[in-house]
PDB file of N, CA and C in Angstrom:
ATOM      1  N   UNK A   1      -5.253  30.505 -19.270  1.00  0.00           N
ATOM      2  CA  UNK A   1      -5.736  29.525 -20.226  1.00  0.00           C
ATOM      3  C   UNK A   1      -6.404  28.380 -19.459  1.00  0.00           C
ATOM      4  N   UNK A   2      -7.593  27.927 -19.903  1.00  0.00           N
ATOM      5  CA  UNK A   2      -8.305  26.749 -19.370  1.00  0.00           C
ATOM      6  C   UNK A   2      -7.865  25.104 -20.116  1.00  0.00           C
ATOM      7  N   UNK A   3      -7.338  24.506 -19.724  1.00  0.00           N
ATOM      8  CA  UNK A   3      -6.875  23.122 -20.436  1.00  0.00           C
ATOM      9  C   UNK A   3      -7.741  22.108 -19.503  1.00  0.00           C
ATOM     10  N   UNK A   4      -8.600  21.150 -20.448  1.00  0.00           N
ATOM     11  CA  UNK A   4      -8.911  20.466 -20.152  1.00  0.00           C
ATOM     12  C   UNK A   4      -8.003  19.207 -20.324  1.00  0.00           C
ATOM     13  N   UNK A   5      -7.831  18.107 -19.648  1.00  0.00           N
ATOM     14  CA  UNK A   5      -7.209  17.018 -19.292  1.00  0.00           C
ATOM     15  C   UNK A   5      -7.428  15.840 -19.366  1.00  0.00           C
ATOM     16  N   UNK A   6      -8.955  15.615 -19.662  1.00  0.00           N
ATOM     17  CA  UNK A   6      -9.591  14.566 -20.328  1.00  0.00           C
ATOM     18  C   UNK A   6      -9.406  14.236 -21.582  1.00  0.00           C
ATOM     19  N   UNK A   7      -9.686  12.802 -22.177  1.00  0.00           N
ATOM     20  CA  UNK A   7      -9.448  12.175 -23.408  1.00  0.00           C
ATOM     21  C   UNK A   7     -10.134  12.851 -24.774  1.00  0.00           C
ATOM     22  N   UNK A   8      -9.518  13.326 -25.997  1.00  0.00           N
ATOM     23  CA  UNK A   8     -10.246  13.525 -27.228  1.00  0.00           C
ATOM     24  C   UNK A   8     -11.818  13.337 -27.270  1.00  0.00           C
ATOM     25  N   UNK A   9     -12.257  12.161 -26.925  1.00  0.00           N
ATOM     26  CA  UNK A   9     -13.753  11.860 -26.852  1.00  0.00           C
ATOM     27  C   UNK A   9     -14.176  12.358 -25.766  1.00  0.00           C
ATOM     28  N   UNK A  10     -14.295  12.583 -24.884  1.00  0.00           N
ATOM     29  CA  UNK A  10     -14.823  13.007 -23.772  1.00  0.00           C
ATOM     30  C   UNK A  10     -14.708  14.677 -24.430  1.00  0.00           C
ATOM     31  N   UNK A  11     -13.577  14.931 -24.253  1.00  0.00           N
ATOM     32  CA  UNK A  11     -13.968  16.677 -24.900  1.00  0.00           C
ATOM     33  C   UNK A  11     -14.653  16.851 -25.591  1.00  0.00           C
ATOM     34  N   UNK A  12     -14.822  16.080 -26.775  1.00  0.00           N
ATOM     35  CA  UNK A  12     -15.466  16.185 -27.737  1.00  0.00           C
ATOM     36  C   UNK A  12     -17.006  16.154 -27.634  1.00  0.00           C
ATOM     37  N   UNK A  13     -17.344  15.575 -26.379  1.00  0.00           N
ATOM     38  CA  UNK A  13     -18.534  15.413 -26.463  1.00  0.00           C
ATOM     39  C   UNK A  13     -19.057  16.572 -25.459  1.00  0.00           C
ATOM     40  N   UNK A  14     -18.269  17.569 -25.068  1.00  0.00           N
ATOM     41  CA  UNK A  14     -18.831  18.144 -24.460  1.00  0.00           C
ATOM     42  C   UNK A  14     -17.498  18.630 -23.825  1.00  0.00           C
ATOM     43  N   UNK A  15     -17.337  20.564 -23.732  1.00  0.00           N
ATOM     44  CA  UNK A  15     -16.401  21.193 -22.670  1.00  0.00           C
ATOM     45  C   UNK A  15     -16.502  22.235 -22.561  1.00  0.00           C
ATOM     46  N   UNK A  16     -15.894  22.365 -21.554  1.00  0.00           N
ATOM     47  CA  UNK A  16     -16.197  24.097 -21.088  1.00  0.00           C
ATOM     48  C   UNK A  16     -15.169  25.399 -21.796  1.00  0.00           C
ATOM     49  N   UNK A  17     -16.686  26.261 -22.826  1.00  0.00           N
ATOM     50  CA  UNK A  17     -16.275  27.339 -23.817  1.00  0.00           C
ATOM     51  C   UNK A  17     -14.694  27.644 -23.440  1.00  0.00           C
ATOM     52  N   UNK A  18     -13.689  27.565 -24.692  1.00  0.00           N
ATOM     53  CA  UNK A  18     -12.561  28.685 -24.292  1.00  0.00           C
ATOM     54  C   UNK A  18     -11.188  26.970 -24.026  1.00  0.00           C
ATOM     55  N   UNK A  19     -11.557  25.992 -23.603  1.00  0.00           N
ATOM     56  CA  UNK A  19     -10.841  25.192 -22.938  1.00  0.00           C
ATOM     57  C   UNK A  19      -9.876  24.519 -24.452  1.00  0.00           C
ATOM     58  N   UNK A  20      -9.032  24.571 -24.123  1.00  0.00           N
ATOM     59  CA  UNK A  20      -7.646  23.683 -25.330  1.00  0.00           C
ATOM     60  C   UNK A  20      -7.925  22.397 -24.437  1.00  0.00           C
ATOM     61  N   UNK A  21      -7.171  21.187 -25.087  1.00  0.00           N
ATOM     62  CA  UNK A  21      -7.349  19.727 -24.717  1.00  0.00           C
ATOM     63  C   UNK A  21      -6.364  19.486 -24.737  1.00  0.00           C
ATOM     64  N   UNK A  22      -5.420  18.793 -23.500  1.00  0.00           N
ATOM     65  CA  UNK A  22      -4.123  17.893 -23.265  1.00  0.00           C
ATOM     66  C   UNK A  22      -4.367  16.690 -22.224  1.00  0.00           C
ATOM     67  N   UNK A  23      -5.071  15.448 -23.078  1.00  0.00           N
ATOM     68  CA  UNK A  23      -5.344  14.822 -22.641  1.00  0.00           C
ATOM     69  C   UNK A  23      -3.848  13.912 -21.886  1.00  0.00           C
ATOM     70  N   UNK A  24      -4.284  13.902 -20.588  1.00  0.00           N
ATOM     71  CA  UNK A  24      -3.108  13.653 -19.826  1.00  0.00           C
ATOM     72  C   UNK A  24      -2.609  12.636 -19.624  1.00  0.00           C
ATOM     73  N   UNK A  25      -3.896  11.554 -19.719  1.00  0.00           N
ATOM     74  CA  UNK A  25      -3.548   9.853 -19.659  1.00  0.00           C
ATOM     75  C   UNK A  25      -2.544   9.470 -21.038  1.00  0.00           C
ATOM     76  N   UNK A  26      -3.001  10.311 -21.855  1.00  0.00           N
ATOM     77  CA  UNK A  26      -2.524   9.443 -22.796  1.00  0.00           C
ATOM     78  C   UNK A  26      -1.284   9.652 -23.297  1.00  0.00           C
ATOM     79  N   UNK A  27      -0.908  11.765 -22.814  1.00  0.00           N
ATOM     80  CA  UNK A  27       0.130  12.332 -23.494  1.00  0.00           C
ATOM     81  C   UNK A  27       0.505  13.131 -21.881  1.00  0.00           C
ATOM     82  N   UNK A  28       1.079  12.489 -21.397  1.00  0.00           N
ATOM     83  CA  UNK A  28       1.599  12.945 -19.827  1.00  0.00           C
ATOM     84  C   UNK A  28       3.001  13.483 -19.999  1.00  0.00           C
ATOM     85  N   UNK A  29       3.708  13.054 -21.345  1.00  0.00           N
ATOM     86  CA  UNK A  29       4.690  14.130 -21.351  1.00  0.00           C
ATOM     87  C   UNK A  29       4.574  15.315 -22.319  1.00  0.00           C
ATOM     88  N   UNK A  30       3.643  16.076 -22.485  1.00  0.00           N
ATOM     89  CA  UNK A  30       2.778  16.787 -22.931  1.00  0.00           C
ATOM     90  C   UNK A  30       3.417  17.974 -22.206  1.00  0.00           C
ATOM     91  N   UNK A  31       3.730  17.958 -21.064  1.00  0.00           N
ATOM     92  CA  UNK A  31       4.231  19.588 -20.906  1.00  0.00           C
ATOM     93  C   UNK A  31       5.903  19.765 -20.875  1.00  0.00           C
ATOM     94  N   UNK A  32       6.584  18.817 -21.030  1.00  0.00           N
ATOM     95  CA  UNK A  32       7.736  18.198 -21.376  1.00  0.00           C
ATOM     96  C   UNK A  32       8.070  18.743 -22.744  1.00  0.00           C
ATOM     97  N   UNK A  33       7.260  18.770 -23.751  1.00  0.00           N
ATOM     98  CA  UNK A  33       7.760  18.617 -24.917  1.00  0.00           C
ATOM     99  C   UNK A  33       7.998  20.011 -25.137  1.00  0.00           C
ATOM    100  N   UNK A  34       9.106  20.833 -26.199  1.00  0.00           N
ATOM    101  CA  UNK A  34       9.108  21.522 -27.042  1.00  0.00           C
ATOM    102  C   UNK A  34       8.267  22.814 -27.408  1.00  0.00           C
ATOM    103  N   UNK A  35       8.122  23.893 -27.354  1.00  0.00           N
ATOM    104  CA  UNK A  35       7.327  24.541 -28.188  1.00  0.00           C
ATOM    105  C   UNK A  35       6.521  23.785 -29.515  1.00  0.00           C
ATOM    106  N   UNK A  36       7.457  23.533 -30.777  1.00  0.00           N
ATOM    107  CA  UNK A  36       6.942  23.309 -31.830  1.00  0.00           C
ATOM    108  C   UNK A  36       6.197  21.631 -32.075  1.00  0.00           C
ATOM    109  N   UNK A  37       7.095  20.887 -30.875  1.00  0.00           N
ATOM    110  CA  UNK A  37       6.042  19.568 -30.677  1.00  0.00           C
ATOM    111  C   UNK A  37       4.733  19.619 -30.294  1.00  0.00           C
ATOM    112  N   UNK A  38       4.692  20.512 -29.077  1.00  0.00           N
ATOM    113  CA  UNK A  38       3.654  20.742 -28.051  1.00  0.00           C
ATOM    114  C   UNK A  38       2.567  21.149 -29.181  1.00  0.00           C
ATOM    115  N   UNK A  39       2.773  22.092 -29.759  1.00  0.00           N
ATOM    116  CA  UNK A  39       1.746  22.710 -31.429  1.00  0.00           C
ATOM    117  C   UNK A  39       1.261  21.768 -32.315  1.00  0.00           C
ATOM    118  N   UNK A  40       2.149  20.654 -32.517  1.00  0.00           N
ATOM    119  CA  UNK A  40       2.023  19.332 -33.545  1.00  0.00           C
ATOM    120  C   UNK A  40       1.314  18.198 -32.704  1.00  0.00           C
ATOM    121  N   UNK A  41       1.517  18.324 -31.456  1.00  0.00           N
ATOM    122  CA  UNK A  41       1.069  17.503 -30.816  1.00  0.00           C
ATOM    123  C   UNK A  41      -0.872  17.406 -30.113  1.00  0.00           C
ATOM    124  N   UNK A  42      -0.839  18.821 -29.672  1.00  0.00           N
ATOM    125  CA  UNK A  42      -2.091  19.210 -29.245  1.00  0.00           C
ATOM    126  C   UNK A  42      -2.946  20.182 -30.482  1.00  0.00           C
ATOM    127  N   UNK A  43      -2.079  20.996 -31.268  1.00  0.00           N
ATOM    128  CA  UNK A  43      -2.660  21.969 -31.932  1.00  0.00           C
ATOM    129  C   UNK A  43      -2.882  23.297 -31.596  1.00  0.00           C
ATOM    130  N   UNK A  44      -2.674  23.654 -30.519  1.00  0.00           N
ATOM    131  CA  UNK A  44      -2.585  24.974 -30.093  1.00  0.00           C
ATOM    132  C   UNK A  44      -0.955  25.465 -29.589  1.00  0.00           C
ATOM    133  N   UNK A  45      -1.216  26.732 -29.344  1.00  0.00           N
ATOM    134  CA  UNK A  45       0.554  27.362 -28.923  1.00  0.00           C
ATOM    135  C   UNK A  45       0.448  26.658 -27.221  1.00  0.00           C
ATOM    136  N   UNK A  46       1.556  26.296 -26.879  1.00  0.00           N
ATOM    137  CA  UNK A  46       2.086  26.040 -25.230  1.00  0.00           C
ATOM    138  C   UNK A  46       1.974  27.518 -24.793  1.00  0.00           C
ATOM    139  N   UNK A  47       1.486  27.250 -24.065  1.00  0.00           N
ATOM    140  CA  UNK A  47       1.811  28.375 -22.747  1.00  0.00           C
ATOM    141  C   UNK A  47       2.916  28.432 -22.275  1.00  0.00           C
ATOM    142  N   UNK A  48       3.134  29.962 -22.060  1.00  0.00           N
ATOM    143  CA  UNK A  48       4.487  30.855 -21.431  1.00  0.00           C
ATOM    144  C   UNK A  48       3.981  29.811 -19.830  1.00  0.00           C
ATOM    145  N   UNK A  49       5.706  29.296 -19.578  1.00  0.00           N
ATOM    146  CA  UNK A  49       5.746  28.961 -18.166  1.00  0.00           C
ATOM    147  C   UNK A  49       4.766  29.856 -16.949  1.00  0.00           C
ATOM    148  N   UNK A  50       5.181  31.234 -17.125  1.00  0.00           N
ATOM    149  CA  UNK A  50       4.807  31.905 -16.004  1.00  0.00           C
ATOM    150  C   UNK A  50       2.955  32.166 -16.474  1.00  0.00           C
ATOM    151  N   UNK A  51       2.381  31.572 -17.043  1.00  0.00           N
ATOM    152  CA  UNK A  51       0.933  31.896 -17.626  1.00  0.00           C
ATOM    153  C   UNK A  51      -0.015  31.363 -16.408  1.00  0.00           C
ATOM    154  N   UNK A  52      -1.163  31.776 -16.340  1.00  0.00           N
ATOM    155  CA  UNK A  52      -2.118  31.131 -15.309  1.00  0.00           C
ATOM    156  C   UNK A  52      -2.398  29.752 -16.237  1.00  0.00           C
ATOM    157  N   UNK A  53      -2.439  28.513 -15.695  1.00  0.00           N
ATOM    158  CA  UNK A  53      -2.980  27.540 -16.734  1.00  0.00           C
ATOM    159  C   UNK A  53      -3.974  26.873 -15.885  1.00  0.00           C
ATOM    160  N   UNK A  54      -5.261  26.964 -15.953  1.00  0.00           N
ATOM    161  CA  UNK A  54      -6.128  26.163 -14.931  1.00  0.00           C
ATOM    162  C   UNK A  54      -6.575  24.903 -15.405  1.00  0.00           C
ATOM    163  N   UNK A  55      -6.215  23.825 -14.406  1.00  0.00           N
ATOM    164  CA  UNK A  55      -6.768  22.492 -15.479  1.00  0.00           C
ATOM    165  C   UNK A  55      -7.843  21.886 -15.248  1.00  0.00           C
ATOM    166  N   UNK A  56      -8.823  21.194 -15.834  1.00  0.00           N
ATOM    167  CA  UNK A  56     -10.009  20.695 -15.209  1.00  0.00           C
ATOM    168  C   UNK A  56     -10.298  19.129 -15.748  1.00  0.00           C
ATOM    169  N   UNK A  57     -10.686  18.345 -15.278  1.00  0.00           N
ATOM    170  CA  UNK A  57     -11.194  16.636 -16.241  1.00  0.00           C
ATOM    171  C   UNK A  57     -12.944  16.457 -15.624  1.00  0.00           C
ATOM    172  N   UNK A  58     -12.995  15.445 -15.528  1.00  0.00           N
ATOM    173  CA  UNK A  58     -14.201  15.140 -15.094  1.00  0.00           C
ATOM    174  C   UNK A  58     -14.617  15.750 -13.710  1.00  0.00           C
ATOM    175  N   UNK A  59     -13.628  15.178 -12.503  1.00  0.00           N
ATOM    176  CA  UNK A  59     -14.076  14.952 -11.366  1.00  0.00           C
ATOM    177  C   UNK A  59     -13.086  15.981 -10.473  1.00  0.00           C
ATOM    178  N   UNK A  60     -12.175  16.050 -10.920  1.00  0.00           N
ATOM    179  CA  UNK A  60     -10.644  16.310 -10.484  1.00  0.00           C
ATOM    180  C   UNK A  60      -9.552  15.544 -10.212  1.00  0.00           C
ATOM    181  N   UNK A  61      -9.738  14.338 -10.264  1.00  0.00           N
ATOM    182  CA  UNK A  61      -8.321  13.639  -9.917  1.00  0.00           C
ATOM    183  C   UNK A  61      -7.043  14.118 -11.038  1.00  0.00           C
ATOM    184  N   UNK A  62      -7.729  13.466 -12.439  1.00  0.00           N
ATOM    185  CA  UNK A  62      -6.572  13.581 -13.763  1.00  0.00           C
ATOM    186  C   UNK A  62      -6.039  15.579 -13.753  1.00  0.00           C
ATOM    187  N   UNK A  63      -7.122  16.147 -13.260  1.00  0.00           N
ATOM    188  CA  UNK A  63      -6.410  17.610 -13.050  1.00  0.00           C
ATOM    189  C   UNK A  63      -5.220  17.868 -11.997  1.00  0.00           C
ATOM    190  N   UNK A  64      -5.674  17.334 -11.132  1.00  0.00           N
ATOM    191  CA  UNK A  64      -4.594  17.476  -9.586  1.00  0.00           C
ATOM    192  C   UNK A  64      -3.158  16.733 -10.318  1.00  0.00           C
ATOM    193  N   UNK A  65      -3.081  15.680 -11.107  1.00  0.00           N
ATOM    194  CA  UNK A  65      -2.160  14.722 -11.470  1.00  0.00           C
ATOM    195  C   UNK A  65      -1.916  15.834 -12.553  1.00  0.00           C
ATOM    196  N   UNK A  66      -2.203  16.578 -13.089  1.00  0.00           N
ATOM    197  CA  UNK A  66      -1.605  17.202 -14.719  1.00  0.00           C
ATOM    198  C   UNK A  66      -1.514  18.640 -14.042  1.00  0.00           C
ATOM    199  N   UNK A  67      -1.644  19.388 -13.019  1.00  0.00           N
ATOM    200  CA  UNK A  67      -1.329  20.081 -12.177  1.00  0.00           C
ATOM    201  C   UNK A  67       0.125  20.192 -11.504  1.00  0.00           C
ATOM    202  N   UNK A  68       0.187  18.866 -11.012  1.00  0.00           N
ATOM    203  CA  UNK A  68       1.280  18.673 -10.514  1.00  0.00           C
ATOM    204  C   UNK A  68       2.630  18.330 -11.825  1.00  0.00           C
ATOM    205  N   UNK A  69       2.301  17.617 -12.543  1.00  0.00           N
ATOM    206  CA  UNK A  69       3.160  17.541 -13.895  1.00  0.00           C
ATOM    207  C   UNK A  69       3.498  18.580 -13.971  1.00  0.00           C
ATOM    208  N   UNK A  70       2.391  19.841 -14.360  1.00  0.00           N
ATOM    209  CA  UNK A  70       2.764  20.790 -15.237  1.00  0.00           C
ATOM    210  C   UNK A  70       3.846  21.661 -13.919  1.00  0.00           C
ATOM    211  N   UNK A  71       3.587  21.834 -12.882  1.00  0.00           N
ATOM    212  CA  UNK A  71       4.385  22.822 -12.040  1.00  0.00           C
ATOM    213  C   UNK A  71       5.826  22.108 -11.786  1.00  0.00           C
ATOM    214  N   UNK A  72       6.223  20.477 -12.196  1.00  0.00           N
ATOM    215  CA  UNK A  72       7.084  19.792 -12.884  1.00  0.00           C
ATOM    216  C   UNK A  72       8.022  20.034 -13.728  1.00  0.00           C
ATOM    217  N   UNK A  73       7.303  20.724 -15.041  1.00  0.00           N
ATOM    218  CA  UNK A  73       7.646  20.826 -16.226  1.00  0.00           C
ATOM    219  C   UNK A  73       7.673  22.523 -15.934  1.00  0.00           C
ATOM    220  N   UNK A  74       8.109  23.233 -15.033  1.00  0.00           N
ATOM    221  CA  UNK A  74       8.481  23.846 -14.865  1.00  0.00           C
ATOM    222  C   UNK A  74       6.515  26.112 -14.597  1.00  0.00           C
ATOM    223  N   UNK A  75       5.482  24.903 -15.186  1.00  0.00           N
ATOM    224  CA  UNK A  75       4.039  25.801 -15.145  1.00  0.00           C
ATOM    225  C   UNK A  75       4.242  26.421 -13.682  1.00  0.00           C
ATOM    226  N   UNK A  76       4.671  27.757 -13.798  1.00  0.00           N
ATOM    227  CA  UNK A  76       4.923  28.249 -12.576  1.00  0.00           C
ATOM    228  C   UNK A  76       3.482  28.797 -12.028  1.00  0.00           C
ATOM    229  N   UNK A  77       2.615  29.140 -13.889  1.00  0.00           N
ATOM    230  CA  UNK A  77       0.936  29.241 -13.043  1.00  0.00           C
ATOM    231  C   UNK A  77       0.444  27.857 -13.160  1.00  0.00           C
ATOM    232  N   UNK A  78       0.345  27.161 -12.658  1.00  0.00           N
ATOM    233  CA  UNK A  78      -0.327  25.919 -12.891  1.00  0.00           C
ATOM    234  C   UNK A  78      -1.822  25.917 -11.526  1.00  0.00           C
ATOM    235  N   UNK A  79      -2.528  26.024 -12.296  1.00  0.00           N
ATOM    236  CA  UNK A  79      -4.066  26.011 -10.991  1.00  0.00           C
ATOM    237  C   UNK A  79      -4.746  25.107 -11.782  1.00  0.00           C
ATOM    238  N   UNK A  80      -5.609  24.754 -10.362  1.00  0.00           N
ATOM    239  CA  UNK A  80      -6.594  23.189 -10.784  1.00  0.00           C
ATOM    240  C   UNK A  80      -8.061  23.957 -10.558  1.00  0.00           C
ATOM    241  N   UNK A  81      -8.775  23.623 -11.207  1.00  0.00           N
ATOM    242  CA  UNK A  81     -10.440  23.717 -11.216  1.00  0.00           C
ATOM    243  C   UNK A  81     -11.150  22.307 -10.602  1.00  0.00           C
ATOM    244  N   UNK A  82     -10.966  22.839  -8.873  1.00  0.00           N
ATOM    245  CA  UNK A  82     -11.359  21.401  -8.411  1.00  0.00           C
ATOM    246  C   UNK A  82     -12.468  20.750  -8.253  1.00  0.00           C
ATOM    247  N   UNK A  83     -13.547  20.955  -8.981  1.00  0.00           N
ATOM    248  CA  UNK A  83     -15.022  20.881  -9.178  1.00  0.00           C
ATOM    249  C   UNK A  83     -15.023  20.239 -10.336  1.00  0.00           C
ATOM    250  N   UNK A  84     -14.391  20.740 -11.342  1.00  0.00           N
ATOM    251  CA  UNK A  84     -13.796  19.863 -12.709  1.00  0.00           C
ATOM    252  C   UNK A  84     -15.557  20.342 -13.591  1.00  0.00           C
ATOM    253  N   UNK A  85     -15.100  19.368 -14.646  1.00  0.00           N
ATOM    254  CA  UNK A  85     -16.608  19.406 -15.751  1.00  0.00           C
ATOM    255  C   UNK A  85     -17.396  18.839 -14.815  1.00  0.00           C
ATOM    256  N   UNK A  86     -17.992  18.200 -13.949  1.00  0.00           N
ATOM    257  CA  UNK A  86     -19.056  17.916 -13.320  1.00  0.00           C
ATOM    258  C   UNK A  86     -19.409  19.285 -12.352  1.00  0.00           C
ATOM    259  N   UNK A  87     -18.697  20.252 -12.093  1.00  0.00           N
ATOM    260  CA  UNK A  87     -19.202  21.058 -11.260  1.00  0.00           C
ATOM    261  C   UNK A  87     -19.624  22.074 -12.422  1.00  0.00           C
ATOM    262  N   UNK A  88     -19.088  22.800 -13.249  1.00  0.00           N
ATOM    263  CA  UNK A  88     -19.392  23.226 -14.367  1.00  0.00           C
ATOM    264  C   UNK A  88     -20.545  23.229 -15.046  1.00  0.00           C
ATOM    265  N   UNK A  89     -20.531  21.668 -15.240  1.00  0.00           N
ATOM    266  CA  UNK A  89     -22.280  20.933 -15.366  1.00  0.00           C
ATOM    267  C   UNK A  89     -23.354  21.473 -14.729  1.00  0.00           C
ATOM    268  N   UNK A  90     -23.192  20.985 -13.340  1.00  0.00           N
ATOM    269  CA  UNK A  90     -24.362  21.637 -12.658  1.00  0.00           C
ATOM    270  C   UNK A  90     -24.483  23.214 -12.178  1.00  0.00           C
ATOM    271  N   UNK A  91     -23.107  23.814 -12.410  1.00  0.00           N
ATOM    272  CA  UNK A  91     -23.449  25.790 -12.163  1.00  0.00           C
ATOM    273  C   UNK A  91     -24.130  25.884 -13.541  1.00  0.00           C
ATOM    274  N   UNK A  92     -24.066  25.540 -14.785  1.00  0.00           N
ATOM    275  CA  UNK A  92     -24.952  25.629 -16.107  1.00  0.00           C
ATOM    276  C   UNK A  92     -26.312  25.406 -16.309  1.00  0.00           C
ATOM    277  N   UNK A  93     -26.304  24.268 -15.244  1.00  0.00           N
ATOM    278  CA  UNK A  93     -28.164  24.385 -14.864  1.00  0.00           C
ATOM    279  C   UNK A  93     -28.405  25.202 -14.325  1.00  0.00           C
ATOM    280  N   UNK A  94     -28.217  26.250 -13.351  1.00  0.00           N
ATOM    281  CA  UNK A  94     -28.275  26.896 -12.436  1.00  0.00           C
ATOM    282  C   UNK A  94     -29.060  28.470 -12.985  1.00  0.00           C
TER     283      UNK A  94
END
């Protein structure tokens, strides 16, 4: 699963096909919560611990930080997309 990590507006204005949104600044205990919170909270199903979950934001910092949370909260796949939406950006021109 691809989770982006950036804020509601920022996704919104633009993300990469396929990506769910857990914006991390704002909801950092986001992988903490519950099955049925996590659903009420973001809108999609949580991922099975052992799932690949790759995270991406702008640049990479807020990914490396919601990376590390999630392998925290127990994301035994937890991988970062360290190019983030700006690298994304420019392989799309390409």
């Amino acid at each position: 699963i691809l989770i982006d990590v950036r804020e509601p507006a920022e996704y919104a204005a633009g993300h990469i096909p396929t990506a769910k949104n857990l914006p991390i600044m704002t909801r950092p205990d986001g992988f903490f919560l519950p099955k049925d919170e996590f659903r009420d909270a973001f809108g999609w199903e949580k991922p099975e611990r052992e799932a690949v979950a790759v995270f991406y934001c702008k640049a990479g910092i807020r990914s490396r930080a919601a990376a590390g949370l999630a392998r925290q909260a127990g994301w035994e796949g937890a991988r970062e997309y360290p190019g983030s939406w700006m690298d994304w950006v420019e392989r799309e021109k390409e």
